[in-house]
C-alpha atoms as a PDB file:
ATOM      1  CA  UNK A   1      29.103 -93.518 -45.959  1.00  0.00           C
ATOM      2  CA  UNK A   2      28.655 -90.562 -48.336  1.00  0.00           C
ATOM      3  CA  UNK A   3      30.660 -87.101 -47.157  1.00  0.00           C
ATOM      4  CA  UNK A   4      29.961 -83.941 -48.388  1.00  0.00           C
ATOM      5  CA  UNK A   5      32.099 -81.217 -48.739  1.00  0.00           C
ATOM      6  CA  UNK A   6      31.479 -77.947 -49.550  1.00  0.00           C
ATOM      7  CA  UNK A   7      33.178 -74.941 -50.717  1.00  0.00           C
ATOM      8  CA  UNK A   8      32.458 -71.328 -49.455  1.00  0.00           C
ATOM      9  CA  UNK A   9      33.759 -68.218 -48.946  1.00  0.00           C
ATOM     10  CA  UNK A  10      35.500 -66.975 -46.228  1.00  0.00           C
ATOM     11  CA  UNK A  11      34.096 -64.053 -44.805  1.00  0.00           C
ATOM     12  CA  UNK A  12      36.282 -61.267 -43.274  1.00  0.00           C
ATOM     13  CA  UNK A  13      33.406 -58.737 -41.832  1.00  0.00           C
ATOM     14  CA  UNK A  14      30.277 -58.893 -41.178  1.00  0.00           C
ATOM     15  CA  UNK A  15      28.668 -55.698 -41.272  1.00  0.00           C
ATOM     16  CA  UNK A  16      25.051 -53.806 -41.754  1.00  0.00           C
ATOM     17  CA  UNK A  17      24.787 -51.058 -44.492  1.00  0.00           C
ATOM     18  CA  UNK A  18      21.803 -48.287 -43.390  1.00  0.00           C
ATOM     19  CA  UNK A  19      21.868 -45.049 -45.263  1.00  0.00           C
ATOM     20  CA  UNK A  20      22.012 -41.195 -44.107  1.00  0.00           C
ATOM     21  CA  UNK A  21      21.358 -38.226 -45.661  1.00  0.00           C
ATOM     22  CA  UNK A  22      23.954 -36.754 -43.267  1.00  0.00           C
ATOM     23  CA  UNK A  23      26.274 -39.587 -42.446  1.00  0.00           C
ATOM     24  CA  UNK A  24      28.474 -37.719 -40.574  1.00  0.00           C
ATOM     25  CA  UNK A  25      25.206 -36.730 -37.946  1.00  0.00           C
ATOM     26  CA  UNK A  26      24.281 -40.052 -37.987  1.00  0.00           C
ATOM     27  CA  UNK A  27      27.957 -40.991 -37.152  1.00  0.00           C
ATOM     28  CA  UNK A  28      27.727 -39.087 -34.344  1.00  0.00           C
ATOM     29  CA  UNK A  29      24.132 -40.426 -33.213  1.00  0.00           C
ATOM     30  CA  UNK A  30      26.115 -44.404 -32.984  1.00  0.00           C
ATOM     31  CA  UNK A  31      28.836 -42.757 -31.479  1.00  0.00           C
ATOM     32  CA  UNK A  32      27.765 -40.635 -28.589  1.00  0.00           C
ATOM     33  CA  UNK A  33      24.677 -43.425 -28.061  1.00  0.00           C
ATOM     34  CA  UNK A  34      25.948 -46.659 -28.478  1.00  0.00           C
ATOM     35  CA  UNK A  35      29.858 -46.174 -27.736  1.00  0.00           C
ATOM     36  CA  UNK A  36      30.589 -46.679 -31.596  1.00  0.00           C
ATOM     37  CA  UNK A  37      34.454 -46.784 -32.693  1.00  0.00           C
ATOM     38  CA  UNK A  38      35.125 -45.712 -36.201  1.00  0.00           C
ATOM     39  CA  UNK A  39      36.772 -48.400 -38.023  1.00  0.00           C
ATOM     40  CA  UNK A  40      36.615 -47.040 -41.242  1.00  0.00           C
ATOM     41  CA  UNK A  41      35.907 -43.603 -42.962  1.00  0.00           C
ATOM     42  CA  UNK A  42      36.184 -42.620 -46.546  1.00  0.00           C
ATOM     43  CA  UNK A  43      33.999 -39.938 -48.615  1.00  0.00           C
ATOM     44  CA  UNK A  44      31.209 -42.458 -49.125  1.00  0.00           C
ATOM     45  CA  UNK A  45      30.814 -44.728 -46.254  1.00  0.00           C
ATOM     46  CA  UNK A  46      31.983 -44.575 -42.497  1.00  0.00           C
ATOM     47  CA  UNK A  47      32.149 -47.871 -40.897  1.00  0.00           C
ATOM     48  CA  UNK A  48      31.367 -47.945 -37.522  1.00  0.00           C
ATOM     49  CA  UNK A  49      31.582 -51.096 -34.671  1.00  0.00           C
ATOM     50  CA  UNK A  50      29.628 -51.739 -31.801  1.00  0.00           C
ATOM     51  CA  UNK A  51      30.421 -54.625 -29.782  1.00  0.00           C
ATOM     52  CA  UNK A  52      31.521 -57.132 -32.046  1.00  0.00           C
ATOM     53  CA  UNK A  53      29.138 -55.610 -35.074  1.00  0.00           C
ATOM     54  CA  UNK A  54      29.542 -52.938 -37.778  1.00  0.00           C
ATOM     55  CA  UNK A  55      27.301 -50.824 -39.317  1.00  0.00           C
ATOM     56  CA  UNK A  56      28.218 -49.121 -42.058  1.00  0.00           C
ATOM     57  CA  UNK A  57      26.607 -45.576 -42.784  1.00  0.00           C
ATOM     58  CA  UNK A  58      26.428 -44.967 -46.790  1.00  0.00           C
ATOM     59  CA  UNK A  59      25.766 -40.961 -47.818  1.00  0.00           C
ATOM     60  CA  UNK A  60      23.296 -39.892 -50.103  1.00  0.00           C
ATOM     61  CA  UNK A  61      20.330 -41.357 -48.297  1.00  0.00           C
ATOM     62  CA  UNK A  62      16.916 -39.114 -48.319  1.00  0.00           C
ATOM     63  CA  UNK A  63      16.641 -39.114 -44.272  1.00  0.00           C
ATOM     64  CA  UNK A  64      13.380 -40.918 -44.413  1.00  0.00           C
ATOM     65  CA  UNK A  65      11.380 -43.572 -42.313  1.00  0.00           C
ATOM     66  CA  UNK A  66      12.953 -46.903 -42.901  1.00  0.00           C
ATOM     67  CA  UNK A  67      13.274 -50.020 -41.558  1.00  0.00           C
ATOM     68  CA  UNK A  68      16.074 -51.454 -40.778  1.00  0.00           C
ATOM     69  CA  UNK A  69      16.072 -54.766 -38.681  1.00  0.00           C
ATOM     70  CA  UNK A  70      18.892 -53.884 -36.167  1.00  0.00           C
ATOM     71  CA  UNK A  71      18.511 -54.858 -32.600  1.00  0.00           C
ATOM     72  CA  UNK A  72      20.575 -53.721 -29.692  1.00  0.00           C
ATOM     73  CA  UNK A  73      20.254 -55.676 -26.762  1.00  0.00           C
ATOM     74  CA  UNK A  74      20.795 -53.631 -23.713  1.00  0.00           C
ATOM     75  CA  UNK A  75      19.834 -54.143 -19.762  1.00  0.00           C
ATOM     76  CA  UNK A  76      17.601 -51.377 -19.698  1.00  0.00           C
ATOM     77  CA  UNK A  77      15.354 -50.473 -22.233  1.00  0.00           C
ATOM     78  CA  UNK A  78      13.736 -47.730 -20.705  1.00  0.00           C
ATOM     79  CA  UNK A  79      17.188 -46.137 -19.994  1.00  0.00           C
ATOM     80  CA  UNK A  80      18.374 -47.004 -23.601  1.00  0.00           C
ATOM     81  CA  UNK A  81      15.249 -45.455 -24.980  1.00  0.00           C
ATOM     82  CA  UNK A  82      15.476 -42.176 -23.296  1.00  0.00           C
ATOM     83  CA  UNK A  83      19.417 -42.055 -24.409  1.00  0.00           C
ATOM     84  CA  UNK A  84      18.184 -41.887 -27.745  1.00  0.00           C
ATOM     85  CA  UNK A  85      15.864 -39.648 -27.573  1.00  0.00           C
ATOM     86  CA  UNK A  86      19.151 -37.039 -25.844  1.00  0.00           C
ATOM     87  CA  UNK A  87      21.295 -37.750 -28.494  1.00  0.00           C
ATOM     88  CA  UNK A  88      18.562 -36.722 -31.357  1.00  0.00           C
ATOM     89  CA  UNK A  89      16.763 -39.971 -31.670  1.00  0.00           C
ATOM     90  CA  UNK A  90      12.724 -40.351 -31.557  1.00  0.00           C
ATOM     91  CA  UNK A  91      10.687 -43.449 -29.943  1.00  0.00           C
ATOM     92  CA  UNK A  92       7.210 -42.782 -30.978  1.00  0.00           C
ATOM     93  CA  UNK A  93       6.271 -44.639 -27.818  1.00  0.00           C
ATOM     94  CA  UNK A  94       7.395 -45.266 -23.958  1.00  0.00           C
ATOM     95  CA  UNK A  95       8.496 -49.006 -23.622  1.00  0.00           C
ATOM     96  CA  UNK A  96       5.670 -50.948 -21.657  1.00  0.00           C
ATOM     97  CA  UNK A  97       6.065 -52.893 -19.111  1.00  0.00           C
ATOM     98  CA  UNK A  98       4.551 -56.500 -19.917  1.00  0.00           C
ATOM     99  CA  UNK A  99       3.111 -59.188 -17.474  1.00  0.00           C
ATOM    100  CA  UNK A 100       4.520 -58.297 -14.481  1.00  0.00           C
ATOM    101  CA  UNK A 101       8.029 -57.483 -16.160  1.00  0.00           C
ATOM    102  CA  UNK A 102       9.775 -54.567 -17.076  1.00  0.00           C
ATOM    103  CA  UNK A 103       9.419 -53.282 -20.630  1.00  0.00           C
ATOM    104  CA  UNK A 104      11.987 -55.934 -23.282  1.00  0.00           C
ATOM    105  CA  UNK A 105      11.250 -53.790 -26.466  1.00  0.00           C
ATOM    106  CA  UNK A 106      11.546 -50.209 -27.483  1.00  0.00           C
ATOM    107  CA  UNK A 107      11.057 -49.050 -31.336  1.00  0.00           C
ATOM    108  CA  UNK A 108      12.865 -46.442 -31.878  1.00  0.00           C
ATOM    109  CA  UNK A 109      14.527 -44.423 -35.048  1.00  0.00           C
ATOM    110  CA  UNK A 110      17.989 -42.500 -34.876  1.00  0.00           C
ATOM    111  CA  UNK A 111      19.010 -39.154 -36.682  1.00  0.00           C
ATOM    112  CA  UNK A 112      18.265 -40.335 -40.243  1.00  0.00           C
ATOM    113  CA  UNK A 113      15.020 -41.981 -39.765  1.00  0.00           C
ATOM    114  CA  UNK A 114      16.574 -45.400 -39.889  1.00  0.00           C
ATOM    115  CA  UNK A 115      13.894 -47.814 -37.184  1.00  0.00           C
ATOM    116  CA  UNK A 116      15.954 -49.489 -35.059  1.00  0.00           C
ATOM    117  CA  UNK A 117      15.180 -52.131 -32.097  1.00  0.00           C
ATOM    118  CA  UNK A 118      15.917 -52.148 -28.318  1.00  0.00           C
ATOM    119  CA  UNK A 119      15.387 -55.206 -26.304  1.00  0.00           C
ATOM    120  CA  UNK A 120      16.563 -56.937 -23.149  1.00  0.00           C
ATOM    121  CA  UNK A 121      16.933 -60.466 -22.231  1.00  0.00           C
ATOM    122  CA  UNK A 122      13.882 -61.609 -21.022  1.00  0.00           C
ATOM    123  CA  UNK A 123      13.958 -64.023 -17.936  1.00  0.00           C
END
């Protein structure tokens, strides 16, 4: 029998890095939309978690159209877009309904321009 063993690191955080060209706004978007807890703040980056996840919001970003990757699962994705859009996000779209169910995905951006994902569990 041959074992294997290998040696990593041990992580301490796991955390998402999305810039802002006003990090303190975008702060504030997390915050007031997703129930965001500041864990972190110095003059550069302000770490922020959200569930059991961080993002951290680096300044100096030019407030443009990026992609970003991060999905929030929530039960209502209608209800989550439309929270967004109060707090100063955009969703270039309604979420659709999609056979027979209610919509599972919204696209949607928050104060910086940074795309970011709603969906629900589908059944």
């Amino acid at each position: 029998m041959i074992c294997i063993y290998y040696r990593y690191m041990i992580v301490e955080k796991f955390k998402y890095t999305i810039w802002a060209a006003d990090s303190d706004r975008a702060a504030e978007f997390y915050i007031k939309t997703f129930g965001a807890t500041v864990s972190n703040k110095n003059p550069h980056i302000t770490e922020l978690q959200i569930d059991s996840g961080y993002i951290a919001i680096h300044g100096g970003g030019e407030g443009k159209q990026t992609w970003t990757g991060i999905t929030f699962q929530v039960a209502d994705v209608v209800a989550g877009a439309a929270e967004i859009v109060a707090n100063g996000g955009k969703c270039e779209r309604e979420p659709q309904p999609e056979d027979g169910e209610p919509a599972h995905l919204a696209m949607c951006e928050d104060t910086d321009g940074n795309q970011i994902m709603l969906s629900r569990a589908r059944s």
